[in-house]
C-alpha atoms as a PDB file:
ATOM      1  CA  UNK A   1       0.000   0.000   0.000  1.00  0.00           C
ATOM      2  CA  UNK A   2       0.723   3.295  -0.688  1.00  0.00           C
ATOM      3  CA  UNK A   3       2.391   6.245   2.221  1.00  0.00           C
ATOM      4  CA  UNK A   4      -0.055   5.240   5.240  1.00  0.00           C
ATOM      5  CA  UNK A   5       0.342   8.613   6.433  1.00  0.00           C
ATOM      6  CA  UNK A   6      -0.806  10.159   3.265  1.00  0.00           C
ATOM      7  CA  UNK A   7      -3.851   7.794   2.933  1.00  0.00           C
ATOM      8  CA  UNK A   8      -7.043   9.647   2.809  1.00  0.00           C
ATOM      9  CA  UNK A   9     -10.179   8.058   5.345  1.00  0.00           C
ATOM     10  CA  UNK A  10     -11.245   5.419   3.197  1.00  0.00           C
ATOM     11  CA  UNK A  11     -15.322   4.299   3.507  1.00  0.00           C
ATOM     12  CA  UNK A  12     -15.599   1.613   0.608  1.00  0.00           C
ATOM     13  CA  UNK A  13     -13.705  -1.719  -0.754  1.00  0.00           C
ATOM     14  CA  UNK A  14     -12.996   0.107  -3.897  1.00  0.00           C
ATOM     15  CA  UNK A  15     -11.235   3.040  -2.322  1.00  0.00           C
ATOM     16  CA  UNK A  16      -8.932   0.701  -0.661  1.00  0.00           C
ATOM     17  CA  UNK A  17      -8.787  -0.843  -3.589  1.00  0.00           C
ATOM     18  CA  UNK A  18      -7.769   1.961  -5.573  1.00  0.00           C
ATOM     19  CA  UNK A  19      -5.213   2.995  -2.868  1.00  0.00           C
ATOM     20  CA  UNK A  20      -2.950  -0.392  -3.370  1.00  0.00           C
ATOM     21  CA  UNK A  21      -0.326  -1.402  -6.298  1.00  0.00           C
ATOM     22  CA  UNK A  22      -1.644  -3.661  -9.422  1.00  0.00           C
ATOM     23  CA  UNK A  23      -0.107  -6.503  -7.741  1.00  0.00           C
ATOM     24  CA  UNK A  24      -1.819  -6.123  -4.395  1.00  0.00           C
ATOM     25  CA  UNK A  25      -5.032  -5.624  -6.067  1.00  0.00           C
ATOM     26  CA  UNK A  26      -4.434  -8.678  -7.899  1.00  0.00           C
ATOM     27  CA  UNK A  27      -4.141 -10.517  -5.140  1.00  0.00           C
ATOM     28  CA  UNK A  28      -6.240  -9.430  -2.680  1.00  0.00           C
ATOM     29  CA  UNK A  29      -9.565  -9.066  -5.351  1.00  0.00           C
ATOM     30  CA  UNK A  30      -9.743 -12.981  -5.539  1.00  0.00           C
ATOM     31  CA  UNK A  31      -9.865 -13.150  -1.671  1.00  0.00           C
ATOM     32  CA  UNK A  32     -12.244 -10.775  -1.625  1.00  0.00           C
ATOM     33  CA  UNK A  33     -14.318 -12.810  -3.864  1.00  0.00           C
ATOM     34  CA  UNK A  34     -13.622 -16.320  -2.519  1.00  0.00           C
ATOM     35  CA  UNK A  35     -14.933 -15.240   0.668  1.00  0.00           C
ATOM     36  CA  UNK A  36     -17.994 -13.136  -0.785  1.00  0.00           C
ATOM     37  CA  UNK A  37     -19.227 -16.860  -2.510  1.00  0.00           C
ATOM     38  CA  UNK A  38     -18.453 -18.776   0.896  1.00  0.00           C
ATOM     39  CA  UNK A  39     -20.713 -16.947   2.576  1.00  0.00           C
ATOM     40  CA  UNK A  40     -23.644 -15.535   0.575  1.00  0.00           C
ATOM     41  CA  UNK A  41     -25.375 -12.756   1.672  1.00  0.00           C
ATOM     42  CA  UNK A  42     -22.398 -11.611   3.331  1.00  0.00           C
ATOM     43  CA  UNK A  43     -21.766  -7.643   2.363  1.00  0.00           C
ATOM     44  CA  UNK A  44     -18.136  -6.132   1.661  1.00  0.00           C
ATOM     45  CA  UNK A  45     -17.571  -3.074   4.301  1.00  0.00           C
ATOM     46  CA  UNK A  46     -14.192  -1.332   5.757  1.00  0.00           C
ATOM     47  CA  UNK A  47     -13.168  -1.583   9.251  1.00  0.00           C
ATOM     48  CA  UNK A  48     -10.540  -0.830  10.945  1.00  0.00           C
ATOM     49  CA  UNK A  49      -9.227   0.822   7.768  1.00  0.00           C
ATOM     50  CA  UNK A  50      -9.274  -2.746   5.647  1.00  0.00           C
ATOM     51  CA  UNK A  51     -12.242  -4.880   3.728  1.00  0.00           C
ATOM     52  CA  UNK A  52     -13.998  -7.098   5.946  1.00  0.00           C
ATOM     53  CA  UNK A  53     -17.529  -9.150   5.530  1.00  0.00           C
ATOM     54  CA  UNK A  54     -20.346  -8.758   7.636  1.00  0.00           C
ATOM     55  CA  UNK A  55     -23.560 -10.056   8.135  1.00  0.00           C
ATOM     56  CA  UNK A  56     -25.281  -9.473  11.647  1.00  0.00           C
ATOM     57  CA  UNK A  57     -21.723  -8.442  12.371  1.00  0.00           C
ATOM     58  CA  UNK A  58     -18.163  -8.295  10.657  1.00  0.00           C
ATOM     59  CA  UNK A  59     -17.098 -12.036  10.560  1.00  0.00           C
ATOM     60  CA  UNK A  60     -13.837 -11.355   8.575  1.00  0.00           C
ATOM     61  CA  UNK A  61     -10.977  -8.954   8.343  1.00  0.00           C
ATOM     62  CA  UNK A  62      -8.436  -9.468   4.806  1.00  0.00           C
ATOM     63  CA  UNK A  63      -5.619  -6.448   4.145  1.00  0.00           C
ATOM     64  CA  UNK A  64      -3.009  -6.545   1.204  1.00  0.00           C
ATOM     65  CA  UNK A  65       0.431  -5.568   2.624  1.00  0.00           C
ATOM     66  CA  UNK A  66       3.725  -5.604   1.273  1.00  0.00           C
ATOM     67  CA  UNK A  67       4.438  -9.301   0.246  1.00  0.00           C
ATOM     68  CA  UNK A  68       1.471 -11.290   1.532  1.00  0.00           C
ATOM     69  CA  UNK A  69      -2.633 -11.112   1.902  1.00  0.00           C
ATOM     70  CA  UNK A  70      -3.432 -10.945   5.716  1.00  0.00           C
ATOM     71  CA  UNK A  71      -6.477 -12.488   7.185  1.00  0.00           C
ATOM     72  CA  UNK A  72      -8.204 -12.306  10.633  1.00  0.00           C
ATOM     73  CA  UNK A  73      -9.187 -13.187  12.910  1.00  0.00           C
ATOM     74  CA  UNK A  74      -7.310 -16.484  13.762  1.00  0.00           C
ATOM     75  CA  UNK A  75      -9.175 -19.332  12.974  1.00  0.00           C
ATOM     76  CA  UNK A  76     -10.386 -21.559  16.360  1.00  0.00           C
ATOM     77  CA  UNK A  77     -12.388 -24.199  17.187  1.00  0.00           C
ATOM     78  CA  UNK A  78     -11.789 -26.634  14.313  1.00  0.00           C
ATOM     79  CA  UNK A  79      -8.732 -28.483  14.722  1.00  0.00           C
ATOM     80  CA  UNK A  80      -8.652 -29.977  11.094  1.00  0.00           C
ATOM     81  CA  UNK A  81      -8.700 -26.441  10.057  1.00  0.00           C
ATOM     82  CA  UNK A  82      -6.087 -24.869  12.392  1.00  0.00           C
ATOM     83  CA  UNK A  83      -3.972 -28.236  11.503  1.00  0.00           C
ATOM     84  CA  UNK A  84      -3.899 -27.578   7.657  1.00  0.00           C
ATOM     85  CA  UNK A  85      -3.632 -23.643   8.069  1.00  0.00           C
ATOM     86  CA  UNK A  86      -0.578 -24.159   9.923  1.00  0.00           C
ATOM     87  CA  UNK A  87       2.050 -22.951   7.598  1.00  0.00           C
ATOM     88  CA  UNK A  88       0.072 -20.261   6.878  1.00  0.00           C
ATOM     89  CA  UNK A  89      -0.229 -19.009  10.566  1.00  0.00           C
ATOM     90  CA  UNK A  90       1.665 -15.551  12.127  1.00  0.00           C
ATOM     91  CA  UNK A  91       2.604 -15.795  15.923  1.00  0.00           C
ATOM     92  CA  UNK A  92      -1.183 -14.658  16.942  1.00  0.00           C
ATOM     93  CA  UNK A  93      -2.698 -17.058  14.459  1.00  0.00           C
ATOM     94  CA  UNK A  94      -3.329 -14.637  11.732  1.00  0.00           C
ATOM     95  CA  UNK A  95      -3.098 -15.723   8.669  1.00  0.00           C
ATOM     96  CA  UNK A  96      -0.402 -14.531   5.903  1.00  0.00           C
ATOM     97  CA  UNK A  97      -0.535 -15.794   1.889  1.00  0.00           C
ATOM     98  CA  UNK A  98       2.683 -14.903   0.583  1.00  0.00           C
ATOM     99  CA  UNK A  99       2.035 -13.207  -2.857  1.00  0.00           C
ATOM    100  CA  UNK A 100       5.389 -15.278  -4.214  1.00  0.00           C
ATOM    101  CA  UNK A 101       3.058 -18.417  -3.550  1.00  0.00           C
ATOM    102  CA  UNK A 102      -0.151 -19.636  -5.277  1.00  0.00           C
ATOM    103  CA  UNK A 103      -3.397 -18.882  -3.205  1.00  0.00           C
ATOM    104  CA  UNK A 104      -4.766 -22.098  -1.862  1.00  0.00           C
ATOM    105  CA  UNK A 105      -8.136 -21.178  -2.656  1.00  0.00           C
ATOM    106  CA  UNK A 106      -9.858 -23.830  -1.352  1.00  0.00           C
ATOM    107  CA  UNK A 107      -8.706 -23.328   2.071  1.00  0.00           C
ATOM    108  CA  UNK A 108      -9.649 -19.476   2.080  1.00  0.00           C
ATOM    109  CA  UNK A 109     -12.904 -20.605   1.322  1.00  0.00           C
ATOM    110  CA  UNK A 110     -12.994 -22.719   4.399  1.00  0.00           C
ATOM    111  CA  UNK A 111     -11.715 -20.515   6.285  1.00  0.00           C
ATOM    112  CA  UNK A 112     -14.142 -17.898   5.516  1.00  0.00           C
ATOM    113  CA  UNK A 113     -16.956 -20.385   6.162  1.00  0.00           C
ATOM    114  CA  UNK A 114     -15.760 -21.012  10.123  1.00  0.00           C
ATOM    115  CA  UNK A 115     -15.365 -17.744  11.054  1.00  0.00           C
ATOM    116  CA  UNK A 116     -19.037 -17.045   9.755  1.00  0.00           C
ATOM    117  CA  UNK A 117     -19.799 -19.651  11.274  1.00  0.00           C
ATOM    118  CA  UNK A 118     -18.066 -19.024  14.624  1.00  0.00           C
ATOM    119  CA  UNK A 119     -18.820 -15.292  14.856  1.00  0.00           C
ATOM    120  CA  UNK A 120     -22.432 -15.621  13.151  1.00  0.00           C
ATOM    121  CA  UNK A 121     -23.732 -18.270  15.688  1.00  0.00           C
END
């Protein structure tokens, strides 16, 4: 992303959007999407200062940074899950895609679907 301290208040997905390089936007738009079909009816908001998803409330934080796509909060509850996010996993459980790496699609897609499900129920 650009100068953080020259960022202007941003109030939509497509003015963050706007704000990153072509190559963040390129990876963080098929996030976005992944997680917008795992859980329909969710709705694309900012918070925080990044995209998230809410329903009832947000479920799902994602943020393009320098070299990876960030997503939060950690993933709990499911140990299959946690197991095969692993690699994937900061030091407080957030999760970091390098950009040098393919996305593993299907497991943003499940892990969209357990935090709706954990912070929806």
């Amino acid at each position: 992303m650009r100068d953080m301290a020259a960022r202007p208040k941003i109030t939509t997905v497509p003015e963050y959007l706007e704000l990153l390089t072509p190559a963040q936007r390129a990876k963080l738009k098929p996030v976005l999407t992944l997680i917008r079909k795992a859980v329909p009816g969710s709705v694309p908001v900012i918070s925080y200062g990044i995209p998230a998803f809410r329903q009832d409330k947000v479920f799902i934080y994602c943020a393009a940074f320098k070299a990876h796509i960030g997503i939060y909060p950690p993933v709990r509850g499911d140990a299959r899950l946690v197991a095969a996010l692993k690699r994937y996993a900061g030091p407080k459980g957030n999760l970091q895609f390098p950009f040098d790496e393919p996305l593993p699609r299907g497991l943003v897609t499940r892990v969209a679907r357990a935090l709706a499900k954990a912070r929806l129920s």
